[in-house]
C-alpha atoms as a PDB file:
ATOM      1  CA  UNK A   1      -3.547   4.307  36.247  1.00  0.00           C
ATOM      2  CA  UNK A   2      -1.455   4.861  33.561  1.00  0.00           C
ATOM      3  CA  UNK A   3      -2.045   7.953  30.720  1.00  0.00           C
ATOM      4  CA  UNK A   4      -1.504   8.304  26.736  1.00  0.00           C
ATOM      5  CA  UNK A   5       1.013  10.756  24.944  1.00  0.00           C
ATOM      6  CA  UNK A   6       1.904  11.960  22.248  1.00  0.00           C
ATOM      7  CA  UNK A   7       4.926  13.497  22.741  1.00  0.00           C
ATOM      8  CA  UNK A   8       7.765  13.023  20.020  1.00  0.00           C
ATOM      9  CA  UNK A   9       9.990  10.932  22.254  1.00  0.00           C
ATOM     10  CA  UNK A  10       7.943   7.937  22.517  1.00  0.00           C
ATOM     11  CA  UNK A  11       6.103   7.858  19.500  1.00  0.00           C
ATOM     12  CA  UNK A  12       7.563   6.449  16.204  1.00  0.00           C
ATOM     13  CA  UNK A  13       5.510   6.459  12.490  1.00  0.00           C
ATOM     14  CA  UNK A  14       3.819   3.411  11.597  1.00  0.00           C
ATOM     15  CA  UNK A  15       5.167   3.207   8.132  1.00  0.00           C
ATOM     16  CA  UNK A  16       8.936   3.596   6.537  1.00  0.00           C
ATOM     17  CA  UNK A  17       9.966   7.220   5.012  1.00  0.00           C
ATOM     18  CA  UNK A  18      13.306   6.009   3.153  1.00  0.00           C
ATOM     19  CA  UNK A  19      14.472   3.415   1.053  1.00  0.00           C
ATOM     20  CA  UNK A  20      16.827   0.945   2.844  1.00  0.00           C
ATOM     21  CA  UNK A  21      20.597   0.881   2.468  1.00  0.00           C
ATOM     22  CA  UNK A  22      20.684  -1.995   0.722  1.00  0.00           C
ATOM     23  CA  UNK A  23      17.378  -1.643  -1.163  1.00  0.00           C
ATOM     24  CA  UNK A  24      15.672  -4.583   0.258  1.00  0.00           C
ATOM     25  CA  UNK A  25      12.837  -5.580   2.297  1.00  0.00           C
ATOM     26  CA  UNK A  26      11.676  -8.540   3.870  1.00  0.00           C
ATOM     27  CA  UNK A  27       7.492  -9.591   4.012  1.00  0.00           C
ATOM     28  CA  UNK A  28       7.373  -9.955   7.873  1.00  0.00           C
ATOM     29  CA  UNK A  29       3.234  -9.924   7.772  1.00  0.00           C
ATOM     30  CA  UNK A  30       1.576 -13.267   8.875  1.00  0.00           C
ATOM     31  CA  UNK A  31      -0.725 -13.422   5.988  1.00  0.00           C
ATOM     32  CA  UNK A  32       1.562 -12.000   3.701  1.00  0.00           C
ATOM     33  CA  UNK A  33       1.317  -8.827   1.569  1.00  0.00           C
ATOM     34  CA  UNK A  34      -0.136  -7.978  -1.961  1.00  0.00           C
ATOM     35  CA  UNK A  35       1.601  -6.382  -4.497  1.00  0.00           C
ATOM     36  CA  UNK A  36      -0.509  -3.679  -6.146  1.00  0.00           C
ATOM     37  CA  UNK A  37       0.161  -1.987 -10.305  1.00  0.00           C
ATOM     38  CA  UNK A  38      -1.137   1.533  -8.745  1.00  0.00           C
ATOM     39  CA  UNK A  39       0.165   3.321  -5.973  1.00  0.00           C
ATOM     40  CA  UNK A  40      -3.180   3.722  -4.689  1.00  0.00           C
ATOM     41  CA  UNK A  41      -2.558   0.367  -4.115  1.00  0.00           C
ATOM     42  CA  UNK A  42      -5.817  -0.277  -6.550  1.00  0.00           C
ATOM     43  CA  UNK A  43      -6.011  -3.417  -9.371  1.00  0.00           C
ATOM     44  CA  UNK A  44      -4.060  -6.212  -7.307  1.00  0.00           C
ATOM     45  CA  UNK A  45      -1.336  -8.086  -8.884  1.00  0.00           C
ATOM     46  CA  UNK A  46       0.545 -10.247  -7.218  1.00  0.00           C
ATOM     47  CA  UNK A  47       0.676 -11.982  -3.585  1.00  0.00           C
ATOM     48  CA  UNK A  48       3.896 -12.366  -1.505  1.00  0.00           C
ATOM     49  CA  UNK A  49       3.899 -14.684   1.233  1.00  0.00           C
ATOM     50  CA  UNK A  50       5.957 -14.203   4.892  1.00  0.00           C
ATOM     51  CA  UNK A  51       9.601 -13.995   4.617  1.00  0.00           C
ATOM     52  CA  UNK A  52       9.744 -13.100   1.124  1.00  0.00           C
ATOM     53  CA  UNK A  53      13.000 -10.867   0.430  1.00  0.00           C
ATOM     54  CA  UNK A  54      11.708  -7.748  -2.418  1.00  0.00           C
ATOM     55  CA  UNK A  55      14.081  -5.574  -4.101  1.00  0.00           C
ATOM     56  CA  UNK A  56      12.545  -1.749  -3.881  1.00  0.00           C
ATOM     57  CA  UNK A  57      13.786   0.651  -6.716  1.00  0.00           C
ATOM     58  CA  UNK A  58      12.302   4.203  -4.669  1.00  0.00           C
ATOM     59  CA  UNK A  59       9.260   5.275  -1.992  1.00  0.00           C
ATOM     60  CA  UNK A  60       5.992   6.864  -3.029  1.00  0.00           C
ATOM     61  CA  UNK A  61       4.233   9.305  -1.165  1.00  0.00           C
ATOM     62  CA  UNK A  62       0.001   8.643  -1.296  1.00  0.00           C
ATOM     63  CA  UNK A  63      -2.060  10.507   1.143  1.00  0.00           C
ATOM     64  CA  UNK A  64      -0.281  10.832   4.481  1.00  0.00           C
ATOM     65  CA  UNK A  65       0.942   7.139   3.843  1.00  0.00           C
ATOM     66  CA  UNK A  66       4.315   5.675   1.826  1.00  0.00           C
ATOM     67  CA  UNK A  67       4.457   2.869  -0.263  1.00  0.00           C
ATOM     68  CA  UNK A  68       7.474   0.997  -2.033  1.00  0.00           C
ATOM     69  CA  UNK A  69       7.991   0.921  -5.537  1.00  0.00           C
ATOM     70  CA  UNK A  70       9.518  -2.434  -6.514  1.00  0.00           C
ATOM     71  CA  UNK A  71      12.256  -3.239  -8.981  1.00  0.00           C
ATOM     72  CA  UNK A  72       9.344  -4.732 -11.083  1.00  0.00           C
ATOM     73  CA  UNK A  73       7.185  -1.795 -11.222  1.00  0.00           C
ATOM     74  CA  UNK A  74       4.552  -3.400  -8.619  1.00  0.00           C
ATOM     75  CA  UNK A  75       3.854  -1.243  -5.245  1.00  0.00           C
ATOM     76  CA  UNK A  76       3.138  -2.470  -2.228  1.00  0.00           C
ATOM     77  CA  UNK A  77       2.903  -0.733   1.637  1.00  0.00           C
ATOM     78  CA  UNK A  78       6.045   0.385   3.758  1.00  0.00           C
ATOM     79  CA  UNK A  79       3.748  -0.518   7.063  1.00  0.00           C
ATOM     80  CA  UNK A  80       6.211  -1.212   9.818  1.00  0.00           C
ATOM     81  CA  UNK A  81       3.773  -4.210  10.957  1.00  0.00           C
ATOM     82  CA  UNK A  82       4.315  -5.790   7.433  1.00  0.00           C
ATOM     83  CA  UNK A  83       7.232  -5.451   6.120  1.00  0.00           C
ATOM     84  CA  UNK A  84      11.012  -4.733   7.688  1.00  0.00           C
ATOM     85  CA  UNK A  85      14.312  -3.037   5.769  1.00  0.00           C
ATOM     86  CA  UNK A  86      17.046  -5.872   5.138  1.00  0.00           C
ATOM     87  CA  UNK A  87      17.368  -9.834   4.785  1.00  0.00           C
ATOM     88  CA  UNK A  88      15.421 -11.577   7.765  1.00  0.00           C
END
């Protein structure tokens, strides 16, 4: 039998809190992601397939989740699962 934890050692966020060093990100998400004009991530605009490199200009805060802020102005999520900081 095994048992669940929360304890701060062994659990990490699910989505990114900074911008990377470099200001880049890379779509890592099989489907791909959406870009979104709002950061409520409301009135879609744009779809970015898997390994697409994005340029982010700053993070948003919404809720108790982040988002990215694009160089374009679009926003889309910082979910861990979806998207990873740097070129891959």
């Amino acid at each position: 039998m095994g048992y669940i934890t929360a304890h701060h050692k062994y659990v990490v966020q699910a989505y990114y809190q900074s911008v990377p060093k470099n200001k880049k990100i890379t779509v890592i998400g099989t489907n791909g992601i959406h870009a979104y004009k709002n950061e409520t991530l409301t009135r879609r605009a744009k779809s970015y397939k898997k390994g697409t490199h994005l340029r982010v200009k700053k993070i948003v805060k919404h809720n108790l989740t982040t988002r990215y802020q694009l160089s374009n102005g679009y926003y889309v999520t910082a979910n861990k699962k979806l998207v990873i900081q740097g070129n891959y």
